[in-house]
Each structure stands twice: as C-alpha cells, then as structure tokens.
Protein backbone atom coordinates (compact mmCIF):
# COMPACT_ATOMS: atom_id res chain seq x y z
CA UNK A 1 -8.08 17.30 -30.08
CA UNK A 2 -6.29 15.21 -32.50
CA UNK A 3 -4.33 13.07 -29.77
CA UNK A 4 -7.27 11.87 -28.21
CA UNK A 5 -9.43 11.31 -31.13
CA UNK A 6 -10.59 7.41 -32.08
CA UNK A 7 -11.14 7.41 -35.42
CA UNK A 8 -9.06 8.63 -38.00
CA UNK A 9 -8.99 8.11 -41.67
CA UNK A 10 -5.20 9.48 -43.41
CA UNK A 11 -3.39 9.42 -47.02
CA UNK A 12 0.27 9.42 -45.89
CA UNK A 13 1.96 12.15 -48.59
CA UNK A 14 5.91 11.49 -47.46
CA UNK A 15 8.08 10.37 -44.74
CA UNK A 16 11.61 12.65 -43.79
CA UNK A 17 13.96 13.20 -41.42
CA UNK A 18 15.17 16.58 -40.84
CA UNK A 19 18.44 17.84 -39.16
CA UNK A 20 18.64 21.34 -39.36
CA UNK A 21 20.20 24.42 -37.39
CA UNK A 22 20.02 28.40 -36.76
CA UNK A 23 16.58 28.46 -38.30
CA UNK A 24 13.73 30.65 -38.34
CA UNK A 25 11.19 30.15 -40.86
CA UNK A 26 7.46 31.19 -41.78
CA UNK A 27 4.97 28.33 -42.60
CA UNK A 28 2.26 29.52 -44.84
CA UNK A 29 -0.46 27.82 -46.95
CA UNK A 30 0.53 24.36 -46.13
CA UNK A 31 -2.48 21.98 -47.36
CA UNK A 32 -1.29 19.13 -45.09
CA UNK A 33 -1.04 18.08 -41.98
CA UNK A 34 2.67 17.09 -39.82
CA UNK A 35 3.19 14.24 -37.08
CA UNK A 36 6.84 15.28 -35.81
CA UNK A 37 8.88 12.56 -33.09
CA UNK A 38 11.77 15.27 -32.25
CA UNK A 39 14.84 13.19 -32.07
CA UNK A 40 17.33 16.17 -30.56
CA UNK A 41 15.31 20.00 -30.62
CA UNK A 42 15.48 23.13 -29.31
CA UNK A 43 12.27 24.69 -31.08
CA UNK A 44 9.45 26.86 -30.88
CA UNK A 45 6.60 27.00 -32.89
CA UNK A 46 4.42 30.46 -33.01
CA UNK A 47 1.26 30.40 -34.06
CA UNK A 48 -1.06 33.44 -34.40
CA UNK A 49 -2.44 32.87 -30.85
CA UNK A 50 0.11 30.14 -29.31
CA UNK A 51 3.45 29.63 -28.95
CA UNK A 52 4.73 26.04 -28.39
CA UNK A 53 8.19 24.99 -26.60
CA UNK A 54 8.85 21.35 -27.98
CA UNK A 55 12.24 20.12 -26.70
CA UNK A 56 14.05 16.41 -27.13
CA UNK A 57 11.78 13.11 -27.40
CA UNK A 58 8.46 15.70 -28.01
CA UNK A 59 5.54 14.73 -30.02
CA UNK A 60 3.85 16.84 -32.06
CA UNK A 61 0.95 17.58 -34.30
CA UNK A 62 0.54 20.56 -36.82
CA UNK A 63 -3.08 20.55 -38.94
CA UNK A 64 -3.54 21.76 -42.35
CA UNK A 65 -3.99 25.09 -43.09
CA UNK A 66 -2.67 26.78 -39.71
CA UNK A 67 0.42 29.26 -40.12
CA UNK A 68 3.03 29.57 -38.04
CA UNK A 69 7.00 30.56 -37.83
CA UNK A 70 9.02 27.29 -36.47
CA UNK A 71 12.33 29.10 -34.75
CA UNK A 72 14.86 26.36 -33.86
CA UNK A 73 18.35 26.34 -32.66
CA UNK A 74 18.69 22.44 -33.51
CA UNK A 75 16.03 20.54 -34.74
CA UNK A 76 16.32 16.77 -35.67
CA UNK A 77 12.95 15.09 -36.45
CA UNK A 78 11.36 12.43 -38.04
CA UNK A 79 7.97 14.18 -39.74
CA UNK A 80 4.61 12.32 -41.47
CA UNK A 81 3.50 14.63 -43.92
CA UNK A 82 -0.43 13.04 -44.43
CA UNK A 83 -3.96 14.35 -45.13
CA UNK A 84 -6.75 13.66 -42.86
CA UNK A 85 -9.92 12.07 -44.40
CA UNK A 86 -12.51 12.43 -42.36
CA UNK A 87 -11.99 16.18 -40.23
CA UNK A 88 -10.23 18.49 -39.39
CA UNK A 89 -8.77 20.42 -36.29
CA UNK A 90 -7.49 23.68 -35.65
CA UNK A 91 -4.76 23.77 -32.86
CA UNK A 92 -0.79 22.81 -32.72
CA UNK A 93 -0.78 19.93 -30.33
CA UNK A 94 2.26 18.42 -28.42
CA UNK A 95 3.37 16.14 -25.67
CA UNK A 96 6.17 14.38 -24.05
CA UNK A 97 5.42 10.59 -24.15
CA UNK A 98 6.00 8.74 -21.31
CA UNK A 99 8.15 5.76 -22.90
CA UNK A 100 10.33 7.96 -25.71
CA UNK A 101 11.84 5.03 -27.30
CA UNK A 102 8.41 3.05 -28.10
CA UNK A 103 7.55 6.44 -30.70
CA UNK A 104 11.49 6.81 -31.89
CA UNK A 105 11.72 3.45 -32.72
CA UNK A 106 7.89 3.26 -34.46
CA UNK A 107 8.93 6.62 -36.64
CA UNK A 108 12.33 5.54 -37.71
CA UNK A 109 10.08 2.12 -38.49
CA UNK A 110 7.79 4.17 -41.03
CA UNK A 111 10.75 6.07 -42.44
CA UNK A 112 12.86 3.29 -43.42
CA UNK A 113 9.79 1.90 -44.68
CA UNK A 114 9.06 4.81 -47.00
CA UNK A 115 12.36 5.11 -48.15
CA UNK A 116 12.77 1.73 -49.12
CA UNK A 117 9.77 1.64 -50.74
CA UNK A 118 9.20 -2.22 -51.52
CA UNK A 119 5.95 -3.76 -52.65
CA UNK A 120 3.16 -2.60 -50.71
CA UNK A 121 4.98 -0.08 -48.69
CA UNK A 122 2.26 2.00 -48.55
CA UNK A 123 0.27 -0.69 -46.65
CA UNK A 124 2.80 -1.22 -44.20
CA UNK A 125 3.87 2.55 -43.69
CA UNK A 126 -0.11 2.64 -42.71
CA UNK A 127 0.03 -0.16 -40.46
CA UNK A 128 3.31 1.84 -38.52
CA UNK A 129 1.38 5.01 -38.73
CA UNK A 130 -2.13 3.39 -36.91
CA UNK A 131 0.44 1.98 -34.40
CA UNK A 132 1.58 5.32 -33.86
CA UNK A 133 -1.79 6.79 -33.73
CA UNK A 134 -3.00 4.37 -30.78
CA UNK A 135 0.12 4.80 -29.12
CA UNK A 136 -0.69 8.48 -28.73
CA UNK A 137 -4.32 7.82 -27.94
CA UNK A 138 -3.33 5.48 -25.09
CA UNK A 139 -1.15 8.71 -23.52
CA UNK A 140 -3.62 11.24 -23.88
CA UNK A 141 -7.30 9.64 -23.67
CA UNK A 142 -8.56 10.76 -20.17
CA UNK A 143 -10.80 8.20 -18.65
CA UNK A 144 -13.46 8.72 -16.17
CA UNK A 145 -12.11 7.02 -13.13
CA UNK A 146 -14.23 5.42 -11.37
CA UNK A 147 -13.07 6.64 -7.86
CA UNK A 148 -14.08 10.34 -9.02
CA UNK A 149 -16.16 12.03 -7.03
CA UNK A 150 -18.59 12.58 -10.63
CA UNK A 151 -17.98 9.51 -12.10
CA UNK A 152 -21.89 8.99 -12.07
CA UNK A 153 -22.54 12.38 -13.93
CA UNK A 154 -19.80 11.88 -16.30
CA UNK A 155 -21.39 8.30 -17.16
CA UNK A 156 -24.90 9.83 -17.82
CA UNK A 157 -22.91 12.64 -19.96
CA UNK A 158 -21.66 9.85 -22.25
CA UNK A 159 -24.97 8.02 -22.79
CA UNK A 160 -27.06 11.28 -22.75
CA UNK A 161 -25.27 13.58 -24.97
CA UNK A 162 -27.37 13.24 -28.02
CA UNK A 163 -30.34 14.37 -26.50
CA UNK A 164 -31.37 18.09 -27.17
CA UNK A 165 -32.52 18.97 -23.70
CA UNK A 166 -29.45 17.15 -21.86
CA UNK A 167 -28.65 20.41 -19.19
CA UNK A 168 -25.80 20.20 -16.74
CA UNK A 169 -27.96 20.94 -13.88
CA UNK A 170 -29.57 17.25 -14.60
CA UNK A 171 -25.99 15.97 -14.82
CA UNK A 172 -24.39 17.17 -11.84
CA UNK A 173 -27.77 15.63 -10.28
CA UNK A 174 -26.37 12.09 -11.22
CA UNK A 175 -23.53 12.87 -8.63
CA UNK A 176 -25.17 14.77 -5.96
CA UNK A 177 -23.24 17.94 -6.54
CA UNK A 178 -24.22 21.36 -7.02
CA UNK A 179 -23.99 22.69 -10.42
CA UNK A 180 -20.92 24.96 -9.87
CA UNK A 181 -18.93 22.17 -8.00
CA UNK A 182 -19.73 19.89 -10.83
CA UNK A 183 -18.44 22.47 -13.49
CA UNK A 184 -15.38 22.96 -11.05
CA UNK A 185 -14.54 19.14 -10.78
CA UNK A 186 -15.06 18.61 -14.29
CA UNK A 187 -12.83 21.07 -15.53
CA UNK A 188 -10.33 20.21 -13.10
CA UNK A 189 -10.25 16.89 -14.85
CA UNK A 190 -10.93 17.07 -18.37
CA UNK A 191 -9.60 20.14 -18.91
CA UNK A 192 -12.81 21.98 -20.63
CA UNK A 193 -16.08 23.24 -19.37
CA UNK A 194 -18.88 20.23 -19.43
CA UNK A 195 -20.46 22.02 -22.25
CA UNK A 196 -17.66 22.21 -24.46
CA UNK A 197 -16.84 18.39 -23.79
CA UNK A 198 -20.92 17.70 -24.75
CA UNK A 199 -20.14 19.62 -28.14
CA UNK A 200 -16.68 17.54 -28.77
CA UNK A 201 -18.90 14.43 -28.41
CA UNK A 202 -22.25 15.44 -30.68
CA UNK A 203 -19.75 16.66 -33.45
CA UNK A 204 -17.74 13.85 -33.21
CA UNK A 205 -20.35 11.40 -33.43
CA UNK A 206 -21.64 13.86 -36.47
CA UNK A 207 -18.61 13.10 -38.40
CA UNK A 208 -19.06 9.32 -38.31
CA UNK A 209 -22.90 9.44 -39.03
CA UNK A 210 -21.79 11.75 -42.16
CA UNK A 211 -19.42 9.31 -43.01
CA UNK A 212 -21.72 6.31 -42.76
CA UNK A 213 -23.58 8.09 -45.70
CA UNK A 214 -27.07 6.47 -44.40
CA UNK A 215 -28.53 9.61 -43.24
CA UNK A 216 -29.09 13.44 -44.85
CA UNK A 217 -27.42 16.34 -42.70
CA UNK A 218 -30.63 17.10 -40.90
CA UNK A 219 -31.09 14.03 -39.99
CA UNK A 220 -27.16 13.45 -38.72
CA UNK A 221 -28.07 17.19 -36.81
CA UNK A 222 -31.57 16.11 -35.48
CA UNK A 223 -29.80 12.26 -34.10
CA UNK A 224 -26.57 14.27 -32.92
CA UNK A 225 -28.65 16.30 -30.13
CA UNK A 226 -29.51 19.60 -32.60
CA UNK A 227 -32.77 20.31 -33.26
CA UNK A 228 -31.52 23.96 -35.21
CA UNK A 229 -29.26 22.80 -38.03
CA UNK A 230 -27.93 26.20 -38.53
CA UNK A 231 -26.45 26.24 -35.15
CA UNK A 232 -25.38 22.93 -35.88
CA UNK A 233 -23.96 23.66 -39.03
CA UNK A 234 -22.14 26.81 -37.00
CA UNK A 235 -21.01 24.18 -34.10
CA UNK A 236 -20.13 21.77 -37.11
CA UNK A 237 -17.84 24.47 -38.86
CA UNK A 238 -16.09 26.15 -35.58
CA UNK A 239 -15.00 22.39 -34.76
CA UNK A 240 -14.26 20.93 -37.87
CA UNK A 241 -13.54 23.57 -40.13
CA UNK A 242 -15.35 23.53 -43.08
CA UNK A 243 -19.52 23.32 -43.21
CA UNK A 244 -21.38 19.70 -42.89
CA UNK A 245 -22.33 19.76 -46.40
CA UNK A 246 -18.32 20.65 -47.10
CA UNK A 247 -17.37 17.56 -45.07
CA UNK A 248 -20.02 15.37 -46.29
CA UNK A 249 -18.80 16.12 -50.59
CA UNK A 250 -15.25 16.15 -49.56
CA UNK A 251 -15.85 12.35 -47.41
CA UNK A 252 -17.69 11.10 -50.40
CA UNK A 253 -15.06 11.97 -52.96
C-alpha cells in the first residue's frame, strides 16, 4: 500500500516526460520503482495477476522488480524513476486524484527542476517529490470516522496491535458487535479483513524499529506483536519482500 504509507525514505534516479503512441511493450527486470502523473493516456498495464486501466489525469505507482507489458494507444506522462530506502511493496497501484491540476502542476515542478539541474537540485527535486508524496497520502489515507458504527474497536485495534494475543473477538467487543458483523463492517470500510490490516500495522511498525537500529530482529519481532520470529520473518518477507535480516543490511548500507 504505497499510497497510504507515512514514511518513506527515496533516492530519486531521473525525471522524464514521455509522449509516445501505438505501443505495446514488455517490462522486465526493472530494479526501480515509477511514480507516473498521466498527462493525456489511453493505457493498460498487465501484470501477471492484474490488469490496470489508467486513463487522463491518473496516478500511478509501479514497484521494483514487478513485470508487466504497458499497452498504450497514447500515453503522455511525467514519470519519477526513484529507489525506495526503507521497503518494499509488491502491487501496481493507481488512482484518479480528486484536484488533477495540484499533481500536474507539482510533476511538471520536479521535471523542470531536474532538467535544469542548478545547484542543489537534488534537494529541491526531493522537496517536490515529499510534496507529492503527502499529496497522495491525503487522497488515499482512510480514517476511522468517528460516526462509524466500530469506531471504538478500530481505536483499540490501533493501540493494541502489538500485543501477541490481540484476537478480533476482543475487538469487535470494544463496539458491541458480533464478530462476523465486525469483520463485515470492517471490510466494508477499509477494504481488507481486520487481520490483514493488524499485519499491515505490526510490519509497518517493524520496518521503523529496524530502521531505528536500537534493537536486534528478535527483539523488533517480540515488540511488533510476534512471539515466533520465523513466522515473523515469513509475515516480514510476504509484505516487504525480502527477509528482516535482508532489510535490516540493505537499511544500514
């Protein structure tokens, strides 16, 4: 979930703009990852288990190491080309922002910045591309509102989630739901199971313990709500990508 993550550390590799037509191409092996503002497209991107329709004014993210065949009729975009620091994600992620003009005029910001390239442009194309970032975050972050009907279970989810025994039984308690209604609500709203959310938060809040550098891996495990750091590590990997002791050498270099 790369739209709605908080923290994110990048290395911005290059800025273009591409205007292309009639074009059908395979994306293999790519060790980078793509933040695309789609000034005028007619494009699909196929994935091995997605396809994705993004059309004029769409925003979109491709991570590292994910192939896919981009088939476009017209496609004129402004693309980041830019390693992520601290994690990884899997999926192709798009949307359609709600104020267009905001992103078009941040990316065509950043791209005459990196063209130009005067003293400290680097600093300043960074600057653009956090803008960007919280810009995104802002229009795809879903709050708990507080008029939901488990608002109170989704507030004991966020300050509970580290702890090993945390069930959803006890949280749909909170709201004075059944179990079943609660998973039914939830997913109506978040858009995931209550379990899967619980993982997205421990292994997110593993990544910035592993970054802090403080703690060894069974301790980040042990204060992330695992008490088994192989299924951690197995959690750690299916989310991230690589092992924790992968993204721990790879942070610290």
């Amino acid at each position: 979930m790369f739209f709605e993550n908080e923290i994110i550390n990048f290395n911005i590799l290059d800025v273009i703009k591409l205007n292309q037509t009639n074009i059908n191409m395979n994306n293999t092996g790519r060790n980078f990852c793509a933040l695309s503002f789609r000034v005028h497209s007619d494009t699909v991107l196929k994935s091995e288990t997605n396809e994705y329709n993004l059309t004029d004014n769409c925003i979109s993210f491709v991570p590292s190491r994910v192939n896919y065949t981009r088939v476009s009729s017209v496609d004129e975009l402004i693309v980041i080309h830019f390693d992520i620091i601290n994690g990884h994600t899997k999926d192709i992620e798009f949307f359609l922002p709600k104020k267009p003009e905001i992103f078009k005029k941040l990316f065509e910001d950043i791209l005459y910045c990196w063209n130009k390239k005067e003293t400290g442009y680097k600093y300043k194309c960074s600057a653009i591309f956090y803008e960007i970032l919280s810009n995104c975050h802002s229009q795809n972050f879903k709050s708990n509102p507080p008029f939901s009907k488990i608002h109170s279970s989704v507030q004991y989810m966020l300050n509970h989630y580290k702890e090993p025994n945390l069930s959803i039984r006890e949280i749909a308690n909170q709201s004075f739901v059944s179990e079943v209604y609660f998973r039914k609500l939830f997913k109506k709203e978040y858009g995931k199971s209550p379990q899967k959310y619980i993982v997205f938060l421990r292994i997110r809040y593993a990544t910035e313990l592993i970054s802090t550098k403080y703690y060894s891996l069974k301790e980040v495990a042990l204060m992330s709500g695992y008490t088994d750091y192989k299924y951690f590590s197995t959690e750690f990997k299916k989310h991230i990508g690589c092992s924790p002791s992968e993204y721990f050498y790879n942070f610290r270099s």
